[in-house]
C-alpha atoms as a PDB file:
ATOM      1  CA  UNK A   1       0.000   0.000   0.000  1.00  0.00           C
ATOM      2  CA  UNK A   2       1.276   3.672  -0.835  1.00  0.00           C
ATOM      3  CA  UNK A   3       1.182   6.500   1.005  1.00  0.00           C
ATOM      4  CA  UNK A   4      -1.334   8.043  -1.023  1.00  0.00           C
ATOM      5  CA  UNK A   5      -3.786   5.059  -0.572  1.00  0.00           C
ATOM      6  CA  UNK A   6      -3.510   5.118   3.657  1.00  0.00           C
ATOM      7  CA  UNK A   7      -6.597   6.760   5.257  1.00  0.00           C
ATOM      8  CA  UNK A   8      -5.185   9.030   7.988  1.00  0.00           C
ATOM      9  CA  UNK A   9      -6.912  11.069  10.719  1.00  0.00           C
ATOM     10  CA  UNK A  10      -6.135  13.910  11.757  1.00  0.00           C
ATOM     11  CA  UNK A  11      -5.676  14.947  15.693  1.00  0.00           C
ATOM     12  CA  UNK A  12      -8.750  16.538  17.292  1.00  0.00           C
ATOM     13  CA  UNK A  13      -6.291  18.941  18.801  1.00  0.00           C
ATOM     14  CA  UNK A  14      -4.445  19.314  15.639  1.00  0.00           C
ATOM     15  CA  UNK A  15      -4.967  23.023  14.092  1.00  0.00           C
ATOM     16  CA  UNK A  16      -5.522  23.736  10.389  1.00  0.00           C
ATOM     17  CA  UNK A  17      -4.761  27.574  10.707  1.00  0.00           C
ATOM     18  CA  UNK A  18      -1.144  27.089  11.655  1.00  0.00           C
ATOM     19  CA  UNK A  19      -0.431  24.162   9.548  1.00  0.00           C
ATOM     20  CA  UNK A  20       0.678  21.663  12.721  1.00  0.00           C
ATOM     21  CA  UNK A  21      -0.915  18.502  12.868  1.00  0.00           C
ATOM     22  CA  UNK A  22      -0.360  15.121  13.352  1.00  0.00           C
ATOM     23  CA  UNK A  23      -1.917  12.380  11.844  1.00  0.00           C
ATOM     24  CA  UNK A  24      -2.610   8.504  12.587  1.00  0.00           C
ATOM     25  CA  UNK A  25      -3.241   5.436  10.205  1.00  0.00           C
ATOM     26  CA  UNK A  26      -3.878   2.056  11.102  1.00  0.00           C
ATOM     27  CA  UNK A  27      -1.504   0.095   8.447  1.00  0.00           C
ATOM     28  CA  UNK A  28      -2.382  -3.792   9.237  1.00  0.00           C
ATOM     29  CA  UNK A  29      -3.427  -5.294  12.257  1.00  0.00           C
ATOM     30  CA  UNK A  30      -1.048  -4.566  15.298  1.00  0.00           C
ATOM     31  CA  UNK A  31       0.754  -1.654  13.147  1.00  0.00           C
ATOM     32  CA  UNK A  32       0.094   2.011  13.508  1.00  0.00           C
ATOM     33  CA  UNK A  33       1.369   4.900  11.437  1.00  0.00           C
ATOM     34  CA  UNK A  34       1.958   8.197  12.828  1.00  0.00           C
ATOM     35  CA  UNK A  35       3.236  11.803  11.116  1.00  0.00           C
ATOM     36  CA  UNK A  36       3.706  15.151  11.171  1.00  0.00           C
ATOM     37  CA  UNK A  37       2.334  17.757   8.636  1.00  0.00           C
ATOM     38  CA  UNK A  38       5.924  19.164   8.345  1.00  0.00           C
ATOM     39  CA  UNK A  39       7.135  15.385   7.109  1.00  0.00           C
ATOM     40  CA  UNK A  40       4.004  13.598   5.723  1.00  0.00           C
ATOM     41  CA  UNK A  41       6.119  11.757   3.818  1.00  0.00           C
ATOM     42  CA  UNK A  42       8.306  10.276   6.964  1.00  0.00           C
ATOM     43  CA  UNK A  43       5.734   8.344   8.888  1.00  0.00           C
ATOM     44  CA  UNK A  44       6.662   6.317  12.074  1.00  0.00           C
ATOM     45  CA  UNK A  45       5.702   2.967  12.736  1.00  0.00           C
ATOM     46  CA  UNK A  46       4.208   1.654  16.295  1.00  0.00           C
ATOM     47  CA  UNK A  47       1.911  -0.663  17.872  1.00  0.00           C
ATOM     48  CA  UNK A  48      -1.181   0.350  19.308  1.00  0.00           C
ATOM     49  CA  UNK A  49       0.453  -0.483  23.021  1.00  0.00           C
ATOM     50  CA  UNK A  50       3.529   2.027  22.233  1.00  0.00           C
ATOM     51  CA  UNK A  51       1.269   4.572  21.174  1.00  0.00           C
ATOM     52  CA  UNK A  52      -1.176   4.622  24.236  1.00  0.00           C
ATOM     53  CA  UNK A  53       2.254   4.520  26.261  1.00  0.00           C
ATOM     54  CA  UNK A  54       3.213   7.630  24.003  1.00  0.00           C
ATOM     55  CA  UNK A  55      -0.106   9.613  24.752  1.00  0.00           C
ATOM     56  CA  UNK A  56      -0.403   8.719  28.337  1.00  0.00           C
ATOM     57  CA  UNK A  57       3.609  10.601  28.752  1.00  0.00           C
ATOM     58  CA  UNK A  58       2.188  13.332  26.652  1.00  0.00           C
ATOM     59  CA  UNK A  59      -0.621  13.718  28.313  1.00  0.00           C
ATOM     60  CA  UNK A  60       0.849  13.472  31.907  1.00  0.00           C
ATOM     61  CA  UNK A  61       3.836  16.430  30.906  1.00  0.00           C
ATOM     62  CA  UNK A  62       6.593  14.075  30.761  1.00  0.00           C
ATOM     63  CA  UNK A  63       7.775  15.091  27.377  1.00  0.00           C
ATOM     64  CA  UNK A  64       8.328  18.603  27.896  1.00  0.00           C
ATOM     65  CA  UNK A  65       4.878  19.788  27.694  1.00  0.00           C
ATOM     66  CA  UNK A  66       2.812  21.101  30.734  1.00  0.00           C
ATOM     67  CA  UNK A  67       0.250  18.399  31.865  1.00  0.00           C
ATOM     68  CA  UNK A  68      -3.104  17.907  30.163  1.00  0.00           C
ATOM     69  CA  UNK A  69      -6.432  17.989  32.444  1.00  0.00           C
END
């Protein structure tokens, strides 16, 4: 499959006017795809469990970030 054919989503929090979003595909089972607007053509590859691991650190502030209510 190509990168043109993947269905990706777009974040909820993801903002159109300033051209920053990231987006998630599911690839097969067990594989996710993840990428930036900057890079859509450099996508990373996950699992579902590393990616709720991912968002739980983002969420929580441990990435740099201020925590998320």
């Amino acid at each position: 499959m190509g990168m043109s054919e993947i269905q990706w989503q777009k974040s909820s929090y993801s903002t159109d006017a300033e051209g920053n979003c990231v987006e998630l595909a599911a690839q097969a089972v067990g594989t996710v795809l993840l990428r930036e607007s900057d890079a859509p053509g450099v996508p990373v590859t996950t699992t579902p469990a590393h990616l709720r691991t991912l968002l739980r650190h983002v969420k929580a502030g441990r990435l740099g970030g201020a925590p998320r209510p």
